[in-house]
Protein backbone atom coordinates (compact mmCIF):
# COMPACT_ATOMS: atom_id res chain seq x y z
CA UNK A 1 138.10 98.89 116.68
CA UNK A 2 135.82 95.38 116.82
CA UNK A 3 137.66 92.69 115.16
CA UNK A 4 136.48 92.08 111.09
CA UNK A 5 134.42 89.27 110.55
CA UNK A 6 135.34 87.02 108.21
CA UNK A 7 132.56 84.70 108.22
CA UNK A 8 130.67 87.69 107.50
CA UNK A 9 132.05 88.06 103.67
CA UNK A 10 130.32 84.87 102.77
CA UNK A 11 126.71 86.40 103.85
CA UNK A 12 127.72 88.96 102.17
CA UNK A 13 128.16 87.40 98.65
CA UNK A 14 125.33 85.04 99.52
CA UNK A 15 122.86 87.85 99.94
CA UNK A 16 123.85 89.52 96.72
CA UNK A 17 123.07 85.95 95.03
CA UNK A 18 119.38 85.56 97.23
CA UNK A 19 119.12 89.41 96.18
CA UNK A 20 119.89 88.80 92.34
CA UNK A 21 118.02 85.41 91.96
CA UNK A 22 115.04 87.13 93.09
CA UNK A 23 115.18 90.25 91.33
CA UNK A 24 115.53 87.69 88.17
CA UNK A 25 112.73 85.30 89.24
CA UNK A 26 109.99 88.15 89.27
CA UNK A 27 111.22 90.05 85.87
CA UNK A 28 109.09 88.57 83.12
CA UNK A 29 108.15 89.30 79.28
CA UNK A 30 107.90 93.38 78.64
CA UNK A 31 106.83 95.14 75.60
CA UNK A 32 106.60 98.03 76.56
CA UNK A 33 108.59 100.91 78.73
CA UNK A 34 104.87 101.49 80.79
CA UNK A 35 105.74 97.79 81.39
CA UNK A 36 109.18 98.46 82.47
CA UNK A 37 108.80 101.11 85.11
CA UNK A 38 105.43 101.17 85.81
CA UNK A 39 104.80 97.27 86.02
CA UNK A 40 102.10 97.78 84.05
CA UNK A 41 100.21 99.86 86.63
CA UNK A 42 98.76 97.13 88.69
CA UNK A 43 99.94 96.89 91.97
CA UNK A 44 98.10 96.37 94.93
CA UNK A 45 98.29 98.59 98.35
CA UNK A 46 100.18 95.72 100.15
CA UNK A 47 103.24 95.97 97.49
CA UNK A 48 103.04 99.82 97.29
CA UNK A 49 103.75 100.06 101.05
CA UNK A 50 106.51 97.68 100.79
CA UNK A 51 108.49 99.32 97.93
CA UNK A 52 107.82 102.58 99.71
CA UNK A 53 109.11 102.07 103.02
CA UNK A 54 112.03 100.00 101.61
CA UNK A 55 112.63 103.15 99.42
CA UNK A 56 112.22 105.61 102.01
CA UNK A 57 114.37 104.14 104.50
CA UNK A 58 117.94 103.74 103.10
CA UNK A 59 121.48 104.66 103.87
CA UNK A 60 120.79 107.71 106.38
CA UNK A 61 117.93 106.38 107.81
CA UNK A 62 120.28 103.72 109.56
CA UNK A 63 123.78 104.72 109.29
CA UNK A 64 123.28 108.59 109.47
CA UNK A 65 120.48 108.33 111.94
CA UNK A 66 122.05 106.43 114.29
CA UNK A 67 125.31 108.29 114.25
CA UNK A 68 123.64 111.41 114.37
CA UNK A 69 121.44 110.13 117.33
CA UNK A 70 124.49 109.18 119.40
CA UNK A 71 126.27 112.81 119.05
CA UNK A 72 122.93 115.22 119.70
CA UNK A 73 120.37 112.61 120.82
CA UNK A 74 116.46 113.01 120.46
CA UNK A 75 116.26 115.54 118.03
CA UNK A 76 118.28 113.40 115.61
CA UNK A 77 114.87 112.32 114.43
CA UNK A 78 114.43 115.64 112.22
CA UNK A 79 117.24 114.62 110.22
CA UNK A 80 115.76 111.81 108.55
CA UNK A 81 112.90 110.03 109.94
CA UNK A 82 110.29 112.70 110.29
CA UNK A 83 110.98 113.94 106.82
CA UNK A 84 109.74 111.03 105.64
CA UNK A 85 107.09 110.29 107.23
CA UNK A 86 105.86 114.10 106.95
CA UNK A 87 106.19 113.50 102.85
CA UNK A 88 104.29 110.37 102.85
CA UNK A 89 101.72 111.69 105.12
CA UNK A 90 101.57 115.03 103.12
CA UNK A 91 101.11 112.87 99.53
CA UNK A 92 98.68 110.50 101.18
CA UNK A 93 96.66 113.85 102.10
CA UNK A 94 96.90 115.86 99.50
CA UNK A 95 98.24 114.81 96.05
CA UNK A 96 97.22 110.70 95.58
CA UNK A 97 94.45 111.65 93.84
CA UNK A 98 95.91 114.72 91.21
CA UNK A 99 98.98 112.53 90.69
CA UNK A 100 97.52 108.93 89.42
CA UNK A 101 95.20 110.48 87.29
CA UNK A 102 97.86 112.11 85.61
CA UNK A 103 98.25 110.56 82.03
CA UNK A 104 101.90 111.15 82.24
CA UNK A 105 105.24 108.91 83.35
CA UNK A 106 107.57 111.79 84.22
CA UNK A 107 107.39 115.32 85.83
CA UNK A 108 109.12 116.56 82.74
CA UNK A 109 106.43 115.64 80.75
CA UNK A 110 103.93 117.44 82.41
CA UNK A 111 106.37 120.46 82.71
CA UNK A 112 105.72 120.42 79.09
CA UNK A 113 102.13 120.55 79.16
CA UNK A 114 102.49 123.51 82.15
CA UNK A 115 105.64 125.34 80.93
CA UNK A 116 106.50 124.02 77.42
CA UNK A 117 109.46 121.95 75.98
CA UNK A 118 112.36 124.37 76.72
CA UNK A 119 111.39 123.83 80.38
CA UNK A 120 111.17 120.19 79.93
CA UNK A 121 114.30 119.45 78.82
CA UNK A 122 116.09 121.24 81.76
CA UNK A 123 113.49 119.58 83.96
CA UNK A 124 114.87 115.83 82.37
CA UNK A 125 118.58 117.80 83.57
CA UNK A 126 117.87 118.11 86.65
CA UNK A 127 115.79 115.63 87.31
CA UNK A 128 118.20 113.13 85.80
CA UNK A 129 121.13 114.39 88.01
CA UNK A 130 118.90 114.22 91.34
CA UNK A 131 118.76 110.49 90.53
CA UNK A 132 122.40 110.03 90.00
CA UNK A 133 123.35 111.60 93.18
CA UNK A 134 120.41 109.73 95.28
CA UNK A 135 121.66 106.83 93.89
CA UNK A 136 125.08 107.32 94.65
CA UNK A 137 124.48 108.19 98.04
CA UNK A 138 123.59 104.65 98.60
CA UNK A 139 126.92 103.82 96.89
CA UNK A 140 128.54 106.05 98.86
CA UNK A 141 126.92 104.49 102.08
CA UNK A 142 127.60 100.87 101.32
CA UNK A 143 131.61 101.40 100.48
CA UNK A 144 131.94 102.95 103.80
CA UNK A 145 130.12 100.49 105.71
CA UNK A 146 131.31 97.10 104.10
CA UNK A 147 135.31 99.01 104.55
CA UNK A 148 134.31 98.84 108.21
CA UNK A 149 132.52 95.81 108.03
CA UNK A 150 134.42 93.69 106.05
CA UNK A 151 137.58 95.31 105.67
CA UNK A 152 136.52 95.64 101.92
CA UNK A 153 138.26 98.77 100.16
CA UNK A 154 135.90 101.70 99.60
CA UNK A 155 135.48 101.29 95.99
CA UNK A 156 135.64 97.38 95.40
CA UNK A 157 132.63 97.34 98.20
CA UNK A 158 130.50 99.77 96.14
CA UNK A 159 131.04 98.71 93.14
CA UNK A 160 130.30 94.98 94.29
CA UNK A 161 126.67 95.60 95.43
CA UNK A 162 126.07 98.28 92.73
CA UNK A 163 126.46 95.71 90.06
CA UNK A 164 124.06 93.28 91.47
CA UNK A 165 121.28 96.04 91.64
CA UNK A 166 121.92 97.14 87.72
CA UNK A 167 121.89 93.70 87.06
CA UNK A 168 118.38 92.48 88.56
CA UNK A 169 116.90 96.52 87.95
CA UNK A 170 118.27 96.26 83.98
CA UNK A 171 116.77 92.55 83.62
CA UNK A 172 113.72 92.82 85.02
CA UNK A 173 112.71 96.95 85.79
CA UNK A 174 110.09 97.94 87.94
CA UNK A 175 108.45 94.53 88.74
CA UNK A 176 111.97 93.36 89.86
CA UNK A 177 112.48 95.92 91.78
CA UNK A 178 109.36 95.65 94.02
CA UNK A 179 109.51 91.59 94.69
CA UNK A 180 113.32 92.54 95.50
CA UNK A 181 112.39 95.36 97.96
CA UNK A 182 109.12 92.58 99.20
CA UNK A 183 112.46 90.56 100.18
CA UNK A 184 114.04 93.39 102.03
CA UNK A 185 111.74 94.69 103.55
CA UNK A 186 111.38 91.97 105.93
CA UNK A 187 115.48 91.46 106.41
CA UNK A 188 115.59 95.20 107.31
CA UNK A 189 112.33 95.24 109.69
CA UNK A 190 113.89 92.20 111.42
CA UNK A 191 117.54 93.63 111.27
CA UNK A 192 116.10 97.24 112.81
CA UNK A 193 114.64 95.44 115.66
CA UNK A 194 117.85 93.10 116.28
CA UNK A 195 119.68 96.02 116.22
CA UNK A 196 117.55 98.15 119.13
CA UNK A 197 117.60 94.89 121.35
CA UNK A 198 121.44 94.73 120.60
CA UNK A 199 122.35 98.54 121.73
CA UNK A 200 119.61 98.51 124.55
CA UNK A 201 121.31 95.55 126.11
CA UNK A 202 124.98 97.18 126.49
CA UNK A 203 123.62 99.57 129.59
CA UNK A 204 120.70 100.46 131.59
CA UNK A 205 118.81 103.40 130.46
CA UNK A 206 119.97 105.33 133.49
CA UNK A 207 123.35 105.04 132.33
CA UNK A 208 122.21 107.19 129.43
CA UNK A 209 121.28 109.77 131.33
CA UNK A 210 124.46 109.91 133.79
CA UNK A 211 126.65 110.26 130.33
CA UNK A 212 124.62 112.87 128.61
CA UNK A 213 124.71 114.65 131.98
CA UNK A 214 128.71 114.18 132.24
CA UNK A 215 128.86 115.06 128.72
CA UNK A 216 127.35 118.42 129.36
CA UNK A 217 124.40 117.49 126.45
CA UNK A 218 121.71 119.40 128.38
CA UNK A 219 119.46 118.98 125.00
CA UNK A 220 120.04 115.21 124.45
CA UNK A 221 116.57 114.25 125.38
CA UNK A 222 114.49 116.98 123.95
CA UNK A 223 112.58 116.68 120.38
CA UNK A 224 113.41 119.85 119.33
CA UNK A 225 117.60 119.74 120.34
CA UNK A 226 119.87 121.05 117.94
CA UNK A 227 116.74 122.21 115.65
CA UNK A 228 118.64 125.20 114.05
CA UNK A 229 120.55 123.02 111.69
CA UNK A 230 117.96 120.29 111.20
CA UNK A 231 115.15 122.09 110.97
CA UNK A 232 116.66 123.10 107.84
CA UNK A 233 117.28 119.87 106.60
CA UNK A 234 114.01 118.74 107.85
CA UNK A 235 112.35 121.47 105.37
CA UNK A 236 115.21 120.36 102.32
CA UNK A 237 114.08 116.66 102.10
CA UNK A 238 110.40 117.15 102.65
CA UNK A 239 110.38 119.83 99.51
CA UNK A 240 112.59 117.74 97.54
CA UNK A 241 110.58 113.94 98.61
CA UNK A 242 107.08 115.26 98.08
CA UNK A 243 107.95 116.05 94.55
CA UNK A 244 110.39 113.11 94.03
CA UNK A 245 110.02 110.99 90.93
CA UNK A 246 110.00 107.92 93.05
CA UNK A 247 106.61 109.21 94.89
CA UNK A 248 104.71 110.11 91.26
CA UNK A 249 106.21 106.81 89.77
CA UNK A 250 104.89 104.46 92.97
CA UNK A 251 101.62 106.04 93.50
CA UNK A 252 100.82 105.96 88.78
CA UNK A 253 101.98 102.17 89.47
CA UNK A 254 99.42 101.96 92.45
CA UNK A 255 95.76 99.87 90.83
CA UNK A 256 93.61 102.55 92.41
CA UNK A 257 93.67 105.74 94.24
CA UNK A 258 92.45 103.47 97.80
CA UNK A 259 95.52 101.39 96.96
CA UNK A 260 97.94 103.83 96.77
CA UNK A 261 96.20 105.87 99.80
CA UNK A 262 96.24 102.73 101.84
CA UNK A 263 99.92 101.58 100.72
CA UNK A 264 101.00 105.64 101.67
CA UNK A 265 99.26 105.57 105.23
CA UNK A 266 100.65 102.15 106.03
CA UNK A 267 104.22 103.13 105.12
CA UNK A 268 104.21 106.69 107.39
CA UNK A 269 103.03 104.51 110.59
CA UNK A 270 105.59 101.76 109.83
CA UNK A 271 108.51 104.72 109.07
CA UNK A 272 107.71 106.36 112.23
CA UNK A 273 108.37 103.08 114.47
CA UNK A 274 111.61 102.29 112.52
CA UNK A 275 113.28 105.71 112.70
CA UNK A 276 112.55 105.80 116.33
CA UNK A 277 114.19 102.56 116.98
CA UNK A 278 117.10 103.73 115.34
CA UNK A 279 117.17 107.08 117.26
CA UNK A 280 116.86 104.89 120.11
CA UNK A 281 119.83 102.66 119.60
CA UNK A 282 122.08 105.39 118.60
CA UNK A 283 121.17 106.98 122.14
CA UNK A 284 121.79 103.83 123.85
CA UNK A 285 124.97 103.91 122.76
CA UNK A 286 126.38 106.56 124.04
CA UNK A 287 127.77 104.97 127.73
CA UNK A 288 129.99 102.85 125.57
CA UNK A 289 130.88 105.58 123.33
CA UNK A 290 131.30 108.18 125.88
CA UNK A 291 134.90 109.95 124.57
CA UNK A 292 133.80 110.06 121.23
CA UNK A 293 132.36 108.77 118.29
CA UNK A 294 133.43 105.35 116.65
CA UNK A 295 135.53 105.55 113.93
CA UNK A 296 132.84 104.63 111.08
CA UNK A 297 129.50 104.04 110.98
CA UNK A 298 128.16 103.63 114.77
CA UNK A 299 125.57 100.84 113.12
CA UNK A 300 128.60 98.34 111.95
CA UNK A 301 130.62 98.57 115.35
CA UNK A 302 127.51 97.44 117.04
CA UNK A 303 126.50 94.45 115.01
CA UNK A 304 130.75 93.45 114.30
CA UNK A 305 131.96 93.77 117.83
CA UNK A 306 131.16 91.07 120.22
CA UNK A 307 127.72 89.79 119.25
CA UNK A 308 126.55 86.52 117.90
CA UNK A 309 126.49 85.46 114.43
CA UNK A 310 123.15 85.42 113.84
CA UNK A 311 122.19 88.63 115.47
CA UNK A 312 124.99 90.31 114.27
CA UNK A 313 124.29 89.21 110.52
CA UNK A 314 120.37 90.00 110.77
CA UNK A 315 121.85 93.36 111.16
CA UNK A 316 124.64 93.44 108.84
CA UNK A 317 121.96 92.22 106.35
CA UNK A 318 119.14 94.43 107.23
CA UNK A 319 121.85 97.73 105.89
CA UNK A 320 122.28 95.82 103.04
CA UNK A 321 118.79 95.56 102.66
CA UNK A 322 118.12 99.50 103.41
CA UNK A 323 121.16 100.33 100.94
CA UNK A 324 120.25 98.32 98.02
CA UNK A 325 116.38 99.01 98.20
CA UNK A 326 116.83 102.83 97.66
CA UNK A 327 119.62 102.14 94.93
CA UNK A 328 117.21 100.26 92.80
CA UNK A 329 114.51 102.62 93.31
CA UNK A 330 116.56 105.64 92.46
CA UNK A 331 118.36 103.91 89.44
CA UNK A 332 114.97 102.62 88.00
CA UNK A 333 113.38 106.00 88.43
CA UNK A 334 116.54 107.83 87.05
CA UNK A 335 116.34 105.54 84.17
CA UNK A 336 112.48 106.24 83.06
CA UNK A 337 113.51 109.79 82.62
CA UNK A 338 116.50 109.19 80.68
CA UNK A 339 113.92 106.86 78.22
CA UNK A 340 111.59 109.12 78.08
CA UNK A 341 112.68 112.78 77.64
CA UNK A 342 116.19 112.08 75.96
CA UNK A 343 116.56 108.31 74.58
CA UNK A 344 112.64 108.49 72.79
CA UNK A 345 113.20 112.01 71.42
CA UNK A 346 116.82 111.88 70.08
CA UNK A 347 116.73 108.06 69.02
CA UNK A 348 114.65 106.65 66.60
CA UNK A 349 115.34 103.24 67.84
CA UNK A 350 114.40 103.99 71.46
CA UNK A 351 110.55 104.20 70.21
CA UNK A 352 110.63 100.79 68.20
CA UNK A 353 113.01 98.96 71.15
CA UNK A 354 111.90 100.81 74.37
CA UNK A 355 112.76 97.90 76.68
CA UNK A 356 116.49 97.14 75.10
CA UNK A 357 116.89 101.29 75.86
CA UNK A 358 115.36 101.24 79.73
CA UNK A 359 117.94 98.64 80.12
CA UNK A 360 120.61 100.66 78.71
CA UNK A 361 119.63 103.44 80.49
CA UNK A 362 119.49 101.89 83.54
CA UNK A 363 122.95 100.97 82.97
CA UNK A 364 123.90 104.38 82.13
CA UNK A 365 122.61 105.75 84.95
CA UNK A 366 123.75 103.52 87.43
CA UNK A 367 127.51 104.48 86.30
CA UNK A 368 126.37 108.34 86.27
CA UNK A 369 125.96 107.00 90.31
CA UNK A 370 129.23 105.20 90.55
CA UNK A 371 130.87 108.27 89.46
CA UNK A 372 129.54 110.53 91.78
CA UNK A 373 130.34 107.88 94.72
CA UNK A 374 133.46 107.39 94.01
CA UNK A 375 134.29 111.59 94.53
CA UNK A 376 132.25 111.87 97.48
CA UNK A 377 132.23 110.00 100.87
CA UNK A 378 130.11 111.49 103.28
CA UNK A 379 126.76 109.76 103.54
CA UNK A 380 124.69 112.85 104.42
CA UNK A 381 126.33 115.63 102.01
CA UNK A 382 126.02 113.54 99.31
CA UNK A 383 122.22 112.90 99.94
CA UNK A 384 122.02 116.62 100.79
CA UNK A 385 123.09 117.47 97.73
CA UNK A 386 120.80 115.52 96.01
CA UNK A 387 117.97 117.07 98.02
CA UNK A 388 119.02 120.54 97.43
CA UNK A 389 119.00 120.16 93.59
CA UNK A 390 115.08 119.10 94.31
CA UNK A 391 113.94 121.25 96.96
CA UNK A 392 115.73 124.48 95.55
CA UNK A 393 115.05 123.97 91.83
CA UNK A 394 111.76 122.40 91.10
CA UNK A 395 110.08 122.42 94.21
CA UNK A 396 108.26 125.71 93.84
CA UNK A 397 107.69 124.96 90.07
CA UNK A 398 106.81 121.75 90.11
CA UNK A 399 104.13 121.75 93.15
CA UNK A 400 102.39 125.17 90.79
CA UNK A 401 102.14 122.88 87.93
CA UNK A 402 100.04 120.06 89.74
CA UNK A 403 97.43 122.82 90.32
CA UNK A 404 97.73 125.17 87.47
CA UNK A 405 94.97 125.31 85.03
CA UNK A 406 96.27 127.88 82.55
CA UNK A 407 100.51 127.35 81.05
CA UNK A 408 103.19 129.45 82.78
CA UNK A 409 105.89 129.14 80.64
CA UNK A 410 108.18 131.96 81.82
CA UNK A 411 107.50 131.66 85.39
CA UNK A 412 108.23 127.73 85.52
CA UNK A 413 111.74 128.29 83.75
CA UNK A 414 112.75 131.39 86.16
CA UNK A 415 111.72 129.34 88.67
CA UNK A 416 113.63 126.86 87.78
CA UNK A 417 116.27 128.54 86.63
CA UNK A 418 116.98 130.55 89.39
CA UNK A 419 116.30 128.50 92.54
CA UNK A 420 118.04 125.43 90.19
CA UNK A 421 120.88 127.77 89.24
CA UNK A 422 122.18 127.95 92.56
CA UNK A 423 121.76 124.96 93.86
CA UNK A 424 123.84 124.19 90.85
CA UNK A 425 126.96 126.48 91.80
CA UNK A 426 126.63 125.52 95.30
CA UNK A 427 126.89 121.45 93.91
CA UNK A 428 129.84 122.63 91.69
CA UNK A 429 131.76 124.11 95.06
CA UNK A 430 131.06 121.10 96.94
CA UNK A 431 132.98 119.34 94.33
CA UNK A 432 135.94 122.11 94.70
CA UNK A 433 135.18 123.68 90.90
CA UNK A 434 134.10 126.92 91.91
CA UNK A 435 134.76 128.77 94.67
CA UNK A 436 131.96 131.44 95.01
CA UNK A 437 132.15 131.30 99.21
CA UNK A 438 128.34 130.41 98.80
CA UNK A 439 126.92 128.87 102.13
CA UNK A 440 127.13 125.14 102.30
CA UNK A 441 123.72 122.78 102.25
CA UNK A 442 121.11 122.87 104.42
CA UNK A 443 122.19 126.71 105.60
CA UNK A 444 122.24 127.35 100.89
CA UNK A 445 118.32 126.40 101.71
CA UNK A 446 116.38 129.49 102.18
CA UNK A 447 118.61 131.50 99.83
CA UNK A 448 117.84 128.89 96.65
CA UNK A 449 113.67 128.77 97.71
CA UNK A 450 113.99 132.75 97.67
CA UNK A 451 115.84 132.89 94.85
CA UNK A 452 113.36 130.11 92.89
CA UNK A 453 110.15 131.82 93.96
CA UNK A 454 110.86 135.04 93.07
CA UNK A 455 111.81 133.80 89.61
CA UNK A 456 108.76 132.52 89.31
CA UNK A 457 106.92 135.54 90.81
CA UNK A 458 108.55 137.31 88.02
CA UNK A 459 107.59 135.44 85.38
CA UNK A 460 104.26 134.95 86.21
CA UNK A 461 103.83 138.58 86.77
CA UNK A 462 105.43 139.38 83.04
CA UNK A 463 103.66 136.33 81.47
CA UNK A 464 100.37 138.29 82.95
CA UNK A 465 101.07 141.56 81.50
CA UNK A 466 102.29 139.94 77.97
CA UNK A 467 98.68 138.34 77.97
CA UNK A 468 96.90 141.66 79.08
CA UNK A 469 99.03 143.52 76.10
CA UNK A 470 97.62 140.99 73.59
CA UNK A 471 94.23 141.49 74.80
């Protein structure tokens, strides 16, 4: 185990002040909760890029794709990066256009133009809870690497960084968020490449190849190695990121259609080359790492153990930077549905203070988060769960709805209440309430799409008939 760092706990608390004085600098006077989490809809392509591939490329995309890259090599790039570069791709193509013309802020409320209110109040559920658990996931992410870091205990190291992102987020909403991740982006571009240069340096690349062959990892070096499993999560975070609130809520804050297009094609190149970096270093790796697998994240024993302080803080910085960007962006997303499908329609005063409530909800949802990361500790369950309550439950109702032309009320809430349903039962027995012996996330995936489309199948096909009859 590489020695702790102590001078590293002071960059630490530093960057949470740089972090916090610029979320705070940016925030200015709202009126409005458009202004709040939309930033008033004016944002060029050049800031849409950066908040997106500061979103996009969080906790797994560095920790989990690195570790995952040293154990089964090359193909480690389904888990992660090409997910989400084949959803920013696949929005760029394809839905830009339908989405920022939509005259809505949420999914839910366009569920209930499509499927009717009913439907968009289960919508808000699961929505709401797919927020939560993103957001904890970062949580989750930074407590385990600042324990191995810093020697920081799990939960003082979570809760540390998640109250300087509900601070600057609840001050200062959207606009905060994006001059934060404008900041972060660069730290984690910088720290990415530090971090390649630092794990390509241990061994020639031949060494690689002797260990994987002494290893008996025939596979290590093909794109398509160990594809059973992540093929399937490939497929769970694509469904569950195309339709993400954080993709309809960047692209409606985008100026134009070209802006957002622009901002989308610039972030897929610009994921591509950082995920492969990663993959790389994590393969580079594996000569030192031969017997096994560190003992924590495979990112933090690279930049803690026997590096300079500079190269080993860019990197140490640049996972802040990953972690904290997709917290803010899943807490301030989270937020704007709590506002506006539970706070505005229960609470009078939510409609006549709609700022004072997006701060409170922010608040309230970034504690929903804590919760959640303080019962789980596994990086990539944790944001597989989160994916699976997308990708199973509102996927196949929520990509119909974009396109639908006519309402569907009984086929959107089968759909949703079957494919979401499970994914449900299958959260609740990760979490040890139920035991149903259901299979475990990614293998639940194919039984929870089934299960979702042939709800909606059904009710389309009775919604049909109930229309012919009243003909």
């Amino acid at each position: 185990m590489p020695p702790m760092r102590p001078e590293f706990l002071g960059l630490f608390a530093g960057y949470l002040v740089v972090v916090l004085a610029a979320g705070l600098a940016f925030s200015r006077r709202m009126r409005s909760a458009e202004d709040f989490f939309l930033g008033a809809g004016r944002f060029p392509a050049g800031l849409i890029y950066v908040s997106l591939t500061s979103s996009w490329f969080g906790a797994t995309s560095i920790l989990v794709t690195a570790d995952e890259a040293l154990r089964t090599g090359l193909g480690a790039i389904w888990v992660v990066g090409l997910p989400a570069v084949a959803t920013v791709v696949l929005l760029a193509v394809a839905f830009v256009r339908p989405l920022h013309r939509l005259s809505v802020l949420t999914w839910s409320e366009l569920v209930e133009i499509r499927y009717g209110r009913t439907m968009r109040l289960l919508t808000a559920v699961l929505l709401g809870w797919y927020m939560a658990v993103l957001a904890a996931s970062q949580m989750v992410a930074l407590g385990r690497f600042l324990k191995v870091f810093l020697g920081l205990s799990y939960g003082w190291g979570l809760v540390a960084g998640a109250a300087v992102v509900l601070a600057y987020s609840s001050f200062g909403g959207l606009r905060s968020v994006v001059f934060t991740d404008l900041l972060q982006f660069v730290l984690l571009a910088a720290g990415v490449a530090v971090l390649f240069r630092l794990a390509a340096g241990r061994a020639p690349w031949s060494e690689v190849v002797a260990a994987a062959a002494t290893a008996g990892r025939p596979g290590y070096f093909r794109w398509f190695g160990h594809f059973g499993e992540n093929g399937l999560i490939f497929l769970s975070f694509t469904l569950a990121w195309t339709i993400s609130p954080i993709a309809l809520q960047r692209i409606q804050a985008a100026r134009s259609v070209g802006a957002a297009r622009r901002g989308l094609a610039a972030t897929a190149a610009t994921l591509l080359g950082l995920y492969l970096l990663v993959v790389l270093a994590g393969m580079w790796s594996l000569p030192a790492f031969a017997d096994g697998p560190p003992p924590g994240p495979l990112v933090a024993r690279l930049a803690a153990g026997g590096t300079s302080f500079w190269a080993g803080g860019l990197v140490f910085v640049a996972v802040l930077a990953a972690i904290l960007s997709t917290m803010d962006t899943a807490v301030n997303a989270g937020a704007l549905i709590l506002v506006r499908d539970f706070f505005q329609k229960a609470v009078p005063a939510a409609r006549r203070r709609p700022v004072l409530w997006s701060r409170a909800a922010t608040l309230g949802l970034g504690m929903a988060a804590l919760a959640v990361a303080l019962r789980f500790q596994s990086i990539l369950k944790t944001i597989g769960l989160s994916s699976e309550i997308m990708a199973e439950g509102f996927f196949i109702p929520g990509l119909a709805m974009i396109f639908l032309k006519r309402p569907r009320p009984l086929a959107g809430l089968l759909g949703l209440v079957f494919g979401g349903g499970f994914a449900v039962a299958g959260f609740l027995e990760a979490m040890g309430v139920l035991s149903l012996g259901l299979p475990a996330w990614p293998r639940s995936l194919p039984y929870g799409l089934a299960l979702s489309a042939a709800g909606f199948l059904l009710g389309s096909l009775v919604g049909r008939k109930r229309e012919n009859v009243s003909l």
